[in-house]
Protein backbone atom coordinates (compact mmCIF):
# COMPACT_ATOMS: atom_id res chain seq x y z
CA UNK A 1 0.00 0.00 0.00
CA UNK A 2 2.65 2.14 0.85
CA UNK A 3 4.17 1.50 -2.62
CA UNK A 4 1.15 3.05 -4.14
CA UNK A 5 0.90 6.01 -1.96
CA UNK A 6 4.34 6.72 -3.71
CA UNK A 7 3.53 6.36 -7.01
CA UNK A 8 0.82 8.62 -6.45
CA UNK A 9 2.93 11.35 -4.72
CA UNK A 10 5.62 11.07 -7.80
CA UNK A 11 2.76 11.52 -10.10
CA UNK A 12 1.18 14.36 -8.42
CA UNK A 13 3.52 15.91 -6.38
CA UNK A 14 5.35 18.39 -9.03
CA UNK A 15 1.68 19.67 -10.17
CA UNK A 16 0.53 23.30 -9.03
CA UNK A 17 -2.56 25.19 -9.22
CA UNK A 18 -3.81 26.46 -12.10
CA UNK A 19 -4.35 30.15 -12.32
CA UNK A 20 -7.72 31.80 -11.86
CA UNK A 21 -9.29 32.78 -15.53
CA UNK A 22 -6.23 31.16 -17.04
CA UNK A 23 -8.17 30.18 -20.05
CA UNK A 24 -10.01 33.24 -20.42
CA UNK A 25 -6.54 35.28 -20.54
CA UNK A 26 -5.62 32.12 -23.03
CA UNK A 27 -8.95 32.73 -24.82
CA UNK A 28 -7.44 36.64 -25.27
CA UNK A 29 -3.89 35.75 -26.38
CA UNK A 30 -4.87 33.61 -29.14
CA UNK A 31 -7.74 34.24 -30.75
CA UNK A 32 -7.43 38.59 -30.71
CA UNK A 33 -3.98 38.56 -32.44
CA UNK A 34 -5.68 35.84 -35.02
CA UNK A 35 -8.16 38.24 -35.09
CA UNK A 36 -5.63 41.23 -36.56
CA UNK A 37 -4.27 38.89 -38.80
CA UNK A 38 -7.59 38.21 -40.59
CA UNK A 39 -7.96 42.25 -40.43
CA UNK A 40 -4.89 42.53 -42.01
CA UNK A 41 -4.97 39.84 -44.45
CA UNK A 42 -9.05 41.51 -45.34
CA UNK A 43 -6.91 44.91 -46.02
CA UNK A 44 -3.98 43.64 -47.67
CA UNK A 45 -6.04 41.66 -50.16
CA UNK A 46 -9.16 43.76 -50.51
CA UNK A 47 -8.89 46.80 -48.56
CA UNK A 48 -12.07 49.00 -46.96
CA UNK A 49 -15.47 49.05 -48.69
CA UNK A 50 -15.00 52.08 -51.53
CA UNK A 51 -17.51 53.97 -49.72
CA UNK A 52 -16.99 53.62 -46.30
CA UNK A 53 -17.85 57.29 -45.07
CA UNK A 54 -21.39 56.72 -46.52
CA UNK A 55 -21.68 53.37 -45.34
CA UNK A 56 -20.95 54.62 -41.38
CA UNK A 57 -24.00 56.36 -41.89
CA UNK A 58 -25.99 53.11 -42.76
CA UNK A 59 -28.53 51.49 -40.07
CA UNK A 60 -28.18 47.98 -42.69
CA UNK A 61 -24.13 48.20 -42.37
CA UNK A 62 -24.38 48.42 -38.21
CA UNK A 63 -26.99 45.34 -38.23
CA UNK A 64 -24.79 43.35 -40.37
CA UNK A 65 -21.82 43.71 -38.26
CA UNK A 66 -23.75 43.44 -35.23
CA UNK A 67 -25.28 39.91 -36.80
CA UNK A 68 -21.82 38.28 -37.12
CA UNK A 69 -20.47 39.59 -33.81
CA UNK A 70 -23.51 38.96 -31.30
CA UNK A 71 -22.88 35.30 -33.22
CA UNK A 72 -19.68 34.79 -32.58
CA UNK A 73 -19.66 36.27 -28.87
CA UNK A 74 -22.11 33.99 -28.33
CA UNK A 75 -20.01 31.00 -30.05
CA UNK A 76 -16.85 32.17 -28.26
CA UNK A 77 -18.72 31.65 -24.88
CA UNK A 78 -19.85 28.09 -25.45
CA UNK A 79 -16.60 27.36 -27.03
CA UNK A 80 -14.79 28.55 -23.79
CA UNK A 81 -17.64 26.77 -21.37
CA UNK A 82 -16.68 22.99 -24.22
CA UNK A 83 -12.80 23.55 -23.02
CA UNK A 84 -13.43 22.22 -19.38
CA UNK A 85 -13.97 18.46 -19.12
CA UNK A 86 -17.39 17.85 -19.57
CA UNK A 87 -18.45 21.40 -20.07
CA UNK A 88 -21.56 22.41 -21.83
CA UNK A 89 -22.77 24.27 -24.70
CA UNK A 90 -25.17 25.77 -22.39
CA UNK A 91 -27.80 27.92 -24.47
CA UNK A 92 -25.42 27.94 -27.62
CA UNK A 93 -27.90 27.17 -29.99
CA UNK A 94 -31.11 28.66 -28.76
CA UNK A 95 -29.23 31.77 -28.61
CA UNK A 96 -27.79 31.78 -32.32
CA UNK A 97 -30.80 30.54 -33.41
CA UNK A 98 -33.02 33.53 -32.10
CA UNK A 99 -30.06 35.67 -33.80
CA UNK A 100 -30.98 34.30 -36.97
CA UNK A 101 -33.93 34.65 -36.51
CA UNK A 102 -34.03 38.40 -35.54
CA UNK A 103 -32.09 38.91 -38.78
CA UNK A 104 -34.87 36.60 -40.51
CA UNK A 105 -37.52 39.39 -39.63
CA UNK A 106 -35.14 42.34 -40.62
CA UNK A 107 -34.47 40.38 -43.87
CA UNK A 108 -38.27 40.34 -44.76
CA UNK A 109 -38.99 43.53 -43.47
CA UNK A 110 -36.65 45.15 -45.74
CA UNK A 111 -37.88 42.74 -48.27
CA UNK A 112 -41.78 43.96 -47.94
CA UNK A 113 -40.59 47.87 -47.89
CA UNK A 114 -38.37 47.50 -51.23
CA UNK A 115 -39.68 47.87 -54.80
CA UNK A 116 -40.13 43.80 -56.50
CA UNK A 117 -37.68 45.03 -59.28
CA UNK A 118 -34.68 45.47 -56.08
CA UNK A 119 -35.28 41.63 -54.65
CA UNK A 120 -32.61 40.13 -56.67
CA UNK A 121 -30.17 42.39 -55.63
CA UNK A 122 -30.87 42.45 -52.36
CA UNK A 123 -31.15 38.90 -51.90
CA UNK A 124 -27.92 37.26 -54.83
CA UNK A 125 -25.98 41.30 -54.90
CA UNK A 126 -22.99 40.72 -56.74
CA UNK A 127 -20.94 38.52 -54.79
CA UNK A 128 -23.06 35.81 -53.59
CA UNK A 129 -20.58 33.40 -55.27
CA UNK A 130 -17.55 33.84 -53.65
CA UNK A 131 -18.40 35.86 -50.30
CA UNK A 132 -18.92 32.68 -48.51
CA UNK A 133 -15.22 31.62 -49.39
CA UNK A 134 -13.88 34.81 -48.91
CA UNK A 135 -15.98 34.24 -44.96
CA UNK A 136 -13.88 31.03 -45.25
CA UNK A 137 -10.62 32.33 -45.87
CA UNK A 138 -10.68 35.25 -43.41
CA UNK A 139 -11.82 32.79 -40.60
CA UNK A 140 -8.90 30.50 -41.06
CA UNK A 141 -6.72 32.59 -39.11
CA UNK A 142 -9.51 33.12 -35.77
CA UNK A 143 -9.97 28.81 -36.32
CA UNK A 144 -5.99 28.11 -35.88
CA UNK A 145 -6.23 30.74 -32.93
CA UNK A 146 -8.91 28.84 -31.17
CA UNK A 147 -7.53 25.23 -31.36
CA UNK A 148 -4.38 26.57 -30.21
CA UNK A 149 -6.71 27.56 -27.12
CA UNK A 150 -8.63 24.60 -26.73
CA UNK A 151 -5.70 22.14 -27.15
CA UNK A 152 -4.61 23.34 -23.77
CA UNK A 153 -8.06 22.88 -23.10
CA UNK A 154 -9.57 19.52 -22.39
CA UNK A 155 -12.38 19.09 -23.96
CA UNK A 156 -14.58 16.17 -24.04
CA UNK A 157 -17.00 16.15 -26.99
CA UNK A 158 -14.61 17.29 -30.17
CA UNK A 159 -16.96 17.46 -32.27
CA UNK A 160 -19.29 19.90 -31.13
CA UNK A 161 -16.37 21.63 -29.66
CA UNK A 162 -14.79 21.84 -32.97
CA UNK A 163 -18.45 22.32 -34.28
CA UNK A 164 -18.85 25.80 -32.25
CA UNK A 165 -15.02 26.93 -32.96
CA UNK A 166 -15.57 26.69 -36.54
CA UNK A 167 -19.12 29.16 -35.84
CA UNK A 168 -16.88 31.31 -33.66
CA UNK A 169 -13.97 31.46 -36.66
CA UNK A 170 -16.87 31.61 -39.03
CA UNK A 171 -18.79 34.61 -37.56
CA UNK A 172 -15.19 36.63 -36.78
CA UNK A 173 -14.09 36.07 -40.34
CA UNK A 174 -17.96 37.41 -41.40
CA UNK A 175 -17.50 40.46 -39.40
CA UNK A 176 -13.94 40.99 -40.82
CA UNK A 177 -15.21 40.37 -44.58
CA UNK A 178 -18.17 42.99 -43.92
CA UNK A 179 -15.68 45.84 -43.55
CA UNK A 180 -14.90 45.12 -47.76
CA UNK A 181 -18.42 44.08 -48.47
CA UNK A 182 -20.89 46.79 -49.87
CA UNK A 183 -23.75 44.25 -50.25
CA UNK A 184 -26.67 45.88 -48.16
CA UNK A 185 -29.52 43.89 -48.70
CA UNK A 186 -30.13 41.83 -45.46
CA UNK A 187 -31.59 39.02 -47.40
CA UNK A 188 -28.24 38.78 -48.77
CA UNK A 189 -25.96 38.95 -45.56
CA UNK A 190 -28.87 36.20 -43.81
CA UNK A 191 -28.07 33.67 -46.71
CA UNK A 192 -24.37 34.07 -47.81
CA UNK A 193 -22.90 34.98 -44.86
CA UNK A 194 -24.45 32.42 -42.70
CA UNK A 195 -23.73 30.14 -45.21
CA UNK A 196 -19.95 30.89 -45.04
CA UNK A 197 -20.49 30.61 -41.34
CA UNK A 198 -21.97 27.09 -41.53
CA UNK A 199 -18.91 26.12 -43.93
CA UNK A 200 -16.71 26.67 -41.04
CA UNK A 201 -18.53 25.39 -38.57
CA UNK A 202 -19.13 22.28 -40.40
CA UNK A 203 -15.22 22.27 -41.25
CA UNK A 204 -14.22 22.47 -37.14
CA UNK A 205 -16.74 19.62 -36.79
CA UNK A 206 -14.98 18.18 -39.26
CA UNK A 207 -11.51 18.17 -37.91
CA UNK A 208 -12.25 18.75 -34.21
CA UNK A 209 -11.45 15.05 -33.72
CA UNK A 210 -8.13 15.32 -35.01
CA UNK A 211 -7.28 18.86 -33.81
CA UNK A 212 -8.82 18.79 -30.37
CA UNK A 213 -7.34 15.20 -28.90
CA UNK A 214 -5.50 15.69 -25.88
């Protein structure tokens, strides 16, 4: 018996306490500098929307960005509550659907007050085609930053965990690609963007099993 009690001190005896909020200053450290990367890379490759001033001055451009960040705030916090050994997604998607859904009602609202001749616009633009891979691209950066985080993590279900990083990645690399984007039809931003969204997320669910094993 007393063999055992050895072992056991050997084994635990050089561990110390981990810090308070330790993966919440993690959290910070890598996923805001992958954050300035995907700015940078946006800039570098497309730059600002031509008409920003204008567009500052825009109810539609403030709801988009707001749609992609209250999303991936709300991603970010299930993905941090997944990184604890058996943690939950807690209200996850109840919340991000009722997001979706908000935008749903400002979608058709905006639908209903616009002229018939303005739907296709507002609802294919001119870059329904490749904004969800340009969503993609710009949340690759945000996606590396998180599984950095959560590999020091431990999470138990890597799927969903890598599931809700990829939404996370996905919604930060939305709100990134609106600053380029001058597509103001809400229609528009509810189907493409979500869709590049969902690409990610269904890419992190994807490869959460690899990427995520601790």
């Amino acid at each position: 018996m007393r063999k055992t009690d050895d072992i056991i001190d050997s084994l635990v005896g050089d561990l110390k306490p981990v810090p308070r909020h330790a993966l919440a200053r993690r959290f910070v450290i890598g996923v805001l500098p992958a954050l300035a990367v995907s700015l940078v890379l946006m800039l570098a490759i497309l730059g600002l929307r031509i008409d920003m001033a204008e567009a500052l001055m825009l109810p539609v451009f403030w709801i988009k960005s707001a749609y992609n960040a209250l999303l991936a705030i709300a991603a970010f916090l299930a993905a941090y509550h997944l990184a604890r050994p058996g943690g939950s997604r807690g209200r996850f998607f109840q919340t991000a659907a009722a997001i979706v859904a908000i935008m749903a009602v400002v979608a058709v609202i905006q639908l209903v007050m616009s002229p018939a001749a303005n739907y296709s616009k507002m609802i294919i633009g001119s870059s329904a085609l490749h904004c969800p891979l340009l969503i993609f691209l710009f949340a690759l950066p945000v996606f590396a930053g998180n599984v950095w985080v959560l590999r020091h993590g431990a999470p138990t279900d890597l799927r969903l965990t890598g599931f809700i990083a990829g939404i996370a990645a996905g919604a930060a690399g939305a709100w990134v690609y609106s600053w380029f984007c001058t597509e103001n039809g809400m229609p528009f931003v509810l189907i493409w963007y979500s869709l590049g969204i969902l690409l990610t997320g269904i890419a992190g669910s994807l490869l959460g099993p690899r990427l995520l094993r601790w």
